[in-house]
Structures are given as C-alpha cells and as structure tokens.
PDB file of N, CA and C in Angstrom:
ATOM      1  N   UNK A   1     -44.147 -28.828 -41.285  1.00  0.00           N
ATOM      2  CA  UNK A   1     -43.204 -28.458 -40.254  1.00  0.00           C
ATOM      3  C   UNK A   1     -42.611 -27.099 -40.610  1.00  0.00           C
ATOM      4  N   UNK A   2     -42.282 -26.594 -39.447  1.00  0.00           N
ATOM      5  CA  UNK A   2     -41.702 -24.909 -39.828  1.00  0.00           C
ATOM      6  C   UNK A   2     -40.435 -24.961 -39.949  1.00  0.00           C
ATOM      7  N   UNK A   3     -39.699 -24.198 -41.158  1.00  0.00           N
ATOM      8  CA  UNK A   3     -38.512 -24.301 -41.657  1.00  0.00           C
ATOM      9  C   UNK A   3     -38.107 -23.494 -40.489  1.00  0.00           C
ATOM     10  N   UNK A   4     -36.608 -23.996 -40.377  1.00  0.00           N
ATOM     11  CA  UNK A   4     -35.428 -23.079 -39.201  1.00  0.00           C
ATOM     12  C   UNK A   4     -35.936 -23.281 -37.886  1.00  0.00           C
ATOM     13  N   UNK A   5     -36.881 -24.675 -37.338  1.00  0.00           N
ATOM     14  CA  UNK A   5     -37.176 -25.368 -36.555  1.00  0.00           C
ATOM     15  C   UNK A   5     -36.364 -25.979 -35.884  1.00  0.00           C
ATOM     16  N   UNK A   6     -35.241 -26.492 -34.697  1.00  0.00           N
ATOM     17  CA  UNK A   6     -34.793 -27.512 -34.843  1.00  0.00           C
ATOM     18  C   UNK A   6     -35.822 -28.871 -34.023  1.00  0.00           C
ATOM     19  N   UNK A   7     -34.685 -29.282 -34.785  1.00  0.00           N
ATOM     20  CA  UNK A   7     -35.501 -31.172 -34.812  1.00  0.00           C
ATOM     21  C   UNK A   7     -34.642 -31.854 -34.437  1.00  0.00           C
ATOM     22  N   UNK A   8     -34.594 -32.965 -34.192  1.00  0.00           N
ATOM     23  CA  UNK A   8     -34.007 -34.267 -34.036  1.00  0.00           C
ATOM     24  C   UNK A   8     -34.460 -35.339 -34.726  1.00  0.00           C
ATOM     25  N   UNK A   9     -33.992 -36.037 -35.089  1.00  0.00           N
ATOM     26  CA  UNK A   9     -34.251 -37.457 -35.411  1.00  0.00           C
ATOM     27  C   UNK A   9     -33.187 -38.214 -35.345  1.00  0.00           C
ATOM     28  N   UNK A  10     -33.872 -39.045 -33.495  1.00  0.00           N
ATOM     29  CA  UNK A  10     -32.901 -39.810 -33.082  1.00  0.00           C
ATOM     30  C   UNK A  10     -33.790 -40.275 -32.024  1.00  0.00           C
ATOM     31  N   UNK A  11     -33.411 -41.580 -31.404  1.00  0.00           N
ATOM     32  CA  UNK A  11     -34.129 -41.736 -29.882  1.00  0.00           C
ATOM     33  C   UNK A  11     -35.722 -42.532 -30.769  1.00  0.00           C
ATOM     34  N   UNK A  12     -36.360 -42.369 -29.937  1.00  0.00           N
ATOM     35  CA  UNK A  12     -37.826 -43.104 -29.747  1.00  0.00           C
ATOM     36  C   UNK A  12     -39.161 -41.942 -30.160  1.00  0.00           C
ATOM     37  N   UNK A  13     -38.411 -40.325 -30.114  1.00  0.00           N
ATOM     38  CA  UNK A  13     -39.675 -39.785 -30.226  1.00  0.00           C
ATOM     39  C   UNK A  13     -40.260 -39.226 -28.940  1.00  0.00           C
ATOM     40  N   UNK A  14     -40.851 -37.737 -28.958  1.00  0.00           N
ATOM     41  CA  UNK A  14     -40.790 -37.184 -27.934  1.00  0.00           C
ATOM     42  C   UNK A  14     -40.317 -35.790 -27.777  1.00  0.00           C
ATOM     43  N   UNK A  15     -40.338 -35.554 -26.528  1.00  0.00           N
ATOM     44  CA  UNK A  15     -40.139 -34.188 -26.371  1.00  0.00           C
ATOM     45  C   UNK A  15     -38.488 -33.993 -25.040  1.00  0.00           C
ATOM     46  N   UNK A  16     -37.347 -33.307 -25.248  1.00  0.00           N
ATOM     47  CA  UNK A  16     -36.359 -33.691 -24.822  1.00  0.00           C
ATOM     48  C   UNK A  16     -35.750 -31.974 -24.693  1.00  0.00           C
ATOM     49  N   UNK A  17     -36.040 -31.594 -23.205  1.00  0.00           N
ATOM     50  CA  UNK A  17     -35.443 -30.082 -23.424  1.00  0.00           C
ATOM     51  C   UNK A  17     -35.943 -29.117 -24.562  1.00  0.00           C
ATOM     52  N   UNK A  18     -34.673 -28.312 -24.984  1.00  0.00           N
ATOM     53  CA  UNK A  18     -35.334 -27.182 -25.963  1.00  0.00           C
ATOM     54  C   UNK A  18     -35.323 -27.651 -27.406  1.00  0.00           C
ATOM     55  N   UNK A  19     -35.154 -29.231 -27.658  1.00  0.00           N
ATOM     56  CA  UNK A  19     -35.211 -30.035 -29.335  1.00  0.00           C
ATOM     57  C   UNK A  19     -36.349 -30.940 -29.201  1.00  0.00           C
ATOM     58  N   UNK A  20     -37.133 -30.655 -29.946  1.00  0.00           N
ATOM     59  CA  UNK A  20     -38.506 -31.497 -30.751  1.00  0.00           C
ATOM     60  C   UNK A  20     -38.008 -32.780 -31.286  1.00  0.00           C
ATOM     61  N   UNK A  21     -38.061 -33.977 -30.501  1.00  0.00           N
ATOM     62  CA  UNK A  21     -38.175 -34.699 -31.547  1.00  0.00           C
ATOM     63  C   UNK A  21     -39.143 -35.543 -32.104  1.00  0.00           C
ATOM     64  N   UNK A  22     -38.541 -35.585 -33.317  1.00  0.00           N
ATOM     65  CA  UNK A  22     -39.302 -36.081 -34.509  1.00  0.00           C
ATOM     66  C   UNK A  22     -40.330 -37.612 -34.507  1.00  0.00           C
ATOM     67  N   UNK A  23     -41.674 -37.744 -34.455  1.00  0.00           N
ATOM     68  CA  UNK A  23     -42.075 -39.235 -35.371  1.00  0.00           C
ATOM     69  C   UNK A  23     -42.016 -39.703 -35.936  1.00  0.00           C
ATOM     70  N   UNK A  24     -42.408 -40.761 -36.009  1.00  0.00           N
ATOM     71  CA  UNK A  24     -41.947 -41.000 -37.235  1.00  0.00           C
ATOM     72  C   UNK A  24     -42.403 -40.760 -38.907  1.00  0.00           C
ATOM     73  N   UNK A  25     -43.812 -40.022 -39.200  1.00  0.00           N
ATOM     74  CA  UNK A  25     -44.623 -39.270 -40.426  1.00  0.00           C
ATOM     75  C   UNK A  25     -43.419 -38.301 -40.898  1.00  0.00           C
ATOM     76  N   UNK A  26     -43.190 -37.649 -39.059  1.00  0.00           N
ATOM     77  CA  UNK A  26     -42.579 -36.092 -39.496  1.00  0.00           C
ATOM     78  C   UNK A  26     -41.068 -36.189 -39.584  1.00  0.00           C
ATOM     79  N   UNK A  27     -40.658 -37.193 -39.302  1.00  0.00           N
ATOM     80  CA  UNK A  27     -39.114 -37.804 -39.475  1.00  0.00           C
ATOM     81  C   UNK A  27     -39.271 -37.695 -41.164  1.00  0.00           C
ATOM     82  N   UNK A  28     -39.824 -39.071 -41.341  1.00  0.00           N
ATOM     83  CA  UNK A  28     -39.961 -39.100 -42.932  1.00  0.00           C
ATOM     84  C   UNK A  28     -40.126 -37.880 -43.838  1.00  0.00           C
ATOM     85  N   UNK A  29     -41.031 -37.261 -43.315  1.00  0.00           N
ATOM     86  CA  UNK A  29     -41.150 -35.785 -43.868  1.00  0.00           C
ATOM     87  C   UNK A  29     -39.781 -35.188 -44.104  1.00  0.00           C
ATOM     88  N   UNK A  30     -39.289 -34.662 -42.459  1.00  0.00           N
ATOM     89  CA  UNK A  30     -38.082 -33.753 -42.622  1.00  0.00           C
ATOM     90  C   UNK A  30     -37.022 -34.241 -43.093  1.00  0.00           C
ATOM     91  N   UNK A  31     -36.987 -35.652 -43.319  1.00  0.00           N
ATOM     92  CA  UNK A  31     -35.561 -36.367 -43.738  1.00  0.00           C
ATOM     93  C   UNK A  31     -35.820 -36.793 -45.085  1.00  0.00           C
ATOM     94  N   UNK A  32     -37.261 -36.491 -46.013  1.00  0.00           N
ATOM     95  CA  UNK A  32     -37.372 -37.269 -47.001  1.00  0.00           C
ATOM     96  C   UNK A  32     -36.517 -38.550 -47.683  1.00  0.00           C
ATOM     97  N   UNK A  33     -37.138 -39.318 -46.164  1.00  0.00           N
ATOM     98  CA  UNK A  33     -37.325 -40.945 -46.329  1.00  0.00           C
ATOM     99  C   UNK A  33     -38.359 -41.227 -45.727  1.00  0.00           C
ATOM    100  N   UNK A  34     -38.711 -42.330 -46.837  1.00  0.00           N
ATOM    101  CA  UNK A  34     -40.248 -42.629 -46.375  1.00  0.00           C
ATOM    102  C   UNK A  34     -40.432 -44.416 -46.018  1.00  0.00           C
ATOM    103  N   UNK A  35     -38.997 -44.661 -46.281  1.00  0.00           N
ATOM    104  CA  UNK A  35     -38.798 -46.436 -46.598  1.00  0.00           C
ATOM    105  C   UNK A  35     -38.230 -46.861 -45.648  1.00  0.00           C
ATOM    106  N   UNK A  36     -38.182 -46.210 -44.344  1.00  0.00           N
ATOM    107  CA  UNK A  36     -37.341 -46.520 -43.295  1.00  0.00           C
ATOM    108  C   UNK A  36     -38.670 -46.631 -41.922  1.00  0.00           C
ATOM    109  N   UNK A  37     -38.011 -47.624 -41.039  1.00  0.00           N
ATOM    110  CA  UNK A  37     -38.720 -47.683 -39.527  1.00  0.00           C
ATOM    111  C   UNK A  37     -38.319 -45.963 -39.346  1.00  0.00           C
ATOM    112  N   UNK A  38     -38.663 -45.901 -38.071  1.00  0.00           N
ATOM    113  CA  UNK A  38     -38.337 -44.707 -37.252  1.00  0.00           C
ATOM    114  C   UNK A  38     -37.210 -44.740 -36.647  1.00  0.00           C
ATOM    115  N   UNK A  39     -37.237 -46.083 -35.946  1.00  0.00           N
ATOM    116  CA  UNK A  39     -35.169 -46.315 -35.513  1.00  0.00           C
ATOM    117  C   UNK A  39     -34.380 -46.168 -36.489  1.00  0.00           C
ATOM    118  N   UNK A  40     -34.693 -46.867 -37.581  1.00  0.00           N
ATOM    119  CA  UNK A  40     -33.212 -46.777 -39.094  1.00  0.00           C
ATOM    120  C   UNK A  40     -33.172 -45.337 -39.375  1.00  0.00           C
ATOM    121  N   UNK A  41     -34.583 -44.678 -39.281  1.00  0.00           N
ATOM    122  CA  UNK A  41     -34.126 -43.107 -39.702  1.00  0.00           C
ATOM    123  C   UNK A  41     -33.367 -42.438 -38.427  1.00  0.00           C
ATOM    124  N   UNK A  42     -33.452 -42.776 -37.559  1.00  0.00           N
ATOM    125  CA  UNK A  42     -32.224 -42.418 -36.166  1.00  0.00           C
ATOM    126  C   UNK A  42     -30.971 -42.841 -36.147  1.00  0.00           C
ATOM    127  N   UNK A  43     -30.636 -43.864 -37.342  1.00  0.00           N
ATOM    128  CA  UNK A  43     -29.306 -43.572 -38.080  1.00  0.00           C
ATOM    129  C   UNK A  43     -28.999 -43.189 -39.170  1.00  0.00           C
ATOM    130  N   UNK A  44     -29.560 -42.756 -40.072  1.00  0.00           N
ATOM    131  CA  UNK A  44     -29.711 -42.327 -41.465  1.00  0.00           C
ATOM    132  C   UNK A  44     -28.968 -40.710 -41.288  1.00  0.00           C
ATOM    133  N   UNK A  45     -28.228 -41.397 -42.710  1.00  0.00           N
ATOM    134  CA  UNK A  45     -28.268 -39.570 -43.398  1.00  0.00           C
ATOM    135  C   UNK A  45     -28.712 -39.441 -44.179  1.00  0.00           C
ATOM    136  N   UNK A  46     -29.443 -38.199 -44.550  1.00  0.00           N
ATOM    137  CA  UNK A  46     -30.625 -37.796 -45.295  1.00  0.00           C
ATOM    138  C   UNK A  46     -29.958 -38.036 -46.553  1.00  0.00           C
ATOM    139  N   UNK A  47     -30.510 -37.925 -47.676  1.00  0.00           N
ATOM    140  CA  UNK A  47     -30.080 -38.074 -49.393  1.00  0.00           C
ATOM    141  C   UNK A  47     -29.970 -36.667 -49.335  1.00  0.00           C
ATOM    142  N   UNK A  48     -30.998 -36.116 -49.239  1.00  0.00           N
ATOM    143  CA  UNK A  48     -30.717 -34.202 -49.344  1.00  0.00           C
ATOM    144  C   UNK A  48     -28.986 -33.931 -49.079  1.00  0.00           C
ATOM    145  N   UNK A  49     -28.779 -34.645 -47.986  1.00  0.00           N
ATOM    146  CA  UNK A  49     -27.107 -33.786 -47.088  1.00  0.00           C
ATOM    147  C   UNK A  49     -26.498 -34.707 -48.451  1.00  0.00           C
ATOM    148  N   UNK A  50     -26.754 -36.581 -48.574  1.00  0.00           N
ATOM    149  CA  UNK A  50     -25.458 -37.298 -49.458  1.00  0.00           C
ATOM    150  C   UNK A  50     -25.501 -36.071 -50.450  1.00  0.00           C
ATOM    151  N   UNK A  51     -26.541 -35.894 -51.134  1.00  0.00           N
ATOM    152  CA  UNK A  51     -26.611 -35.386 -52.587  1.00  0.00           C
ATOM    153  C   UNK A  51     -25.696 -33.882 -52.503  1.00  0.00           C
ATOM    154  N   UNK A  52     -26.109 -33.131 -51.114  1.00  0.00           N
ATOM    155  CA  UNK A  52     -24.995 -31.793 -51.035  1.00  0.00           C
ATOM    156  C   UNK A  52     -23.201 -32.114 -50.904  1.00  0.00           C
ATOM    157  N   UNK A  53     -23.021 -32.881 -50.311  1.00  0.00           N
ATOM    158  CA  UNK A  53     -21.485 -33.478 -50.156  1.00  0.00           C
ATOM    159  C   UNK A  53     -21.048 -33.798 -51.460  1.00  0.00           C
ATOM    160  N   UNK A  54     -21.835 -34.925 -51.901  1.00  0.00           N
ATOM    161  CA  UNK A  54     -21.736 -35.554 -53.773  1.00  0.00           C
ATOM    162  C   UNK A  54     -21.467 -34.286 -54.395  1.00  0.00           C
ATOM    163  N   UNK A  55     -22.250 -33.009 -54.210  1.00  0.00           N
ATOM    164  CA  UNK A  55     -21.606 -32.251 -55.329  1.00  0.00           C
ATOM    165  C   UNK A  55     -20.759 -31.497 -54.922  1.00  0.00           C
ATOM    166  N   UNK A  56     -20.456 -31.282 -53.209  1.00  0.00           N
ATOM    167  CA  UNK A  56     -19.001 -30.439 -53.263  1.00  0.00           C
ATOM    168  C   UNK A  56     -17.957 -31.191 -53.717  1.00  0.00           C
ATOM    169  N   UNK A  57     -17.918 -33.080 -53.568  1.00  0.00           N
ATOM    170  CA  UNK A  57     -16.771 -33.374 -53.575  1.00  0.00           C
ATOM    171  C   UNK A  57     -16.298 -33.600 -55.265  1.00  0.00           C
ATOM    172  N   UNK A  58     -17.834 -33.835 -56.223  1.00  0.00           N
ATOM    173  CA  UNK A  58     -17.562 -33.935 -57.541  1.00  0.00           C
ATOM    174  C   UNK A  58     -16.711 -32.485 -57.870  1.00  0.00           C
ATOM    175  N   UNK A  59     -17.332 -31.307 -57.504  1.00  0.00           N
ATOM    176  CA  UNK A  59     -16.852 -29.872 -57.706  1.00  0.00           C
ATOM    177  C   UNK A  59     -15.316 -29.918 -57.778  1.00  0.00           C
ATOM    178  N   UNK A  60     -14.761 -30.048 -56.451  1.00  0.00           N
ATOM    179  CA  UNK A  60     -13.568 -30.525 -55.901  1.00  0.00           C
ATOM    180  C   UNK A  60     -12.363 -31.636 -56.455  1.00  0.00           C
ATOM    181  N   UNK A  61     -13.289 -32.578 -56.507  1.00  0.00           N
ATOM    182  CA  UNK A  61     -12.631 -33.335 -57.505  1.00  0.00           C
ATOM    183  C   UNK A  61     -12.058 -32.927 -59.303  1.00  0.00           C
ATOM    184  N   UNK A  62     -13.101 -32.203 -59.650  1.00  0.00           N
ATOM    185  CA  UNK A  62     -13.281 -31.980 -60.960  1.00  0.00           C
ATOM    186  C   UNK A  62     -12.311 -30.524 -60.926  1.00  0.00           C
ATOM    187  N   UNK A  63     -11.740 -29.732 -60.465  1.00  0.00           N
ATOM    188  CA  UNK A  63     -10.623 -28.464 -59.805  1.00  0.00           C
ATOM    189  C   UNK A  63      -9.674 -29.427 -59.656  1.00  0.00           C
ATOM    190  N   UNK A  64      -9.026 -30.325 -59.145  1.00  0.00           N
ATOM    191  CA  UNK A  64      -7.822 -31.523 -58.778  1.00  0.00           C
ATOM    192  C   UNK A  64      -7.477 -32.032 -60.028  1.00  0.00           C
ATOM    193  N   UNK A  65      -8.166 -31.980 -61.219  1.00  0.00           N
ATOM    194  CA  UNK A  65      -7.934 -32.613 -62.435  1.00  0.00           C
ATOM    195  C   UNK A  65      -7.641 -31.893 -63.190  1.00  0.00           C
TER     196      UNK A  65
END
C-alpha cells in the first residue's frame, strides 16, 4: 500500500467517495493486526498509535515526577 494514502478501516469494505476502504489482507496490513475478523479491526486501535500514546504519556508522566 502507498504511504500518505488515505484509508479507512471501518464499514464492510469498498469504495466510499474520495477514502479507499480497506479489506480485510490490507486492513491487517495497514493496521498491523493480523488476529482480528475485518469487523473487530473496524473497531480496533492499532498497537502502532497504543504504543505512540504509551510513550508520550510514560514521557509525561516521568516530567510530573
């Protein structure tokens, strides 16, 4: 998939106006999850985003102390 693409992953899959969305291969792909239906990844947040938050808020936290 081409980086600075947008995507979706949400819905059933398909094509929706000027956003691509995602299948479920290329869901898994762009969301690296691979252990999920295609609906659960249409509620999922990616580990990539938890893991970016986890370290602003450790950062943050660890400045408060």
């Amino acid at each position: 998939m081409a980086s600075g693409q947008d995507v979706g992953v949400y819905g059933h899959g398909g094509h929706t106006g000027k956003h691509r969305m995602l299948y479920r291969k290329e869901a898994a792909e762009a969301m690296q999850i691979d252990w999920m239906k295609r609906d659960e990844m249409s509620q999922a947040i990616p580990p990539a985003y938890t893991e970016w938050v986890g370290r602003h808020l450790l950062a943050y936290l660890q400045k408060a102390l």
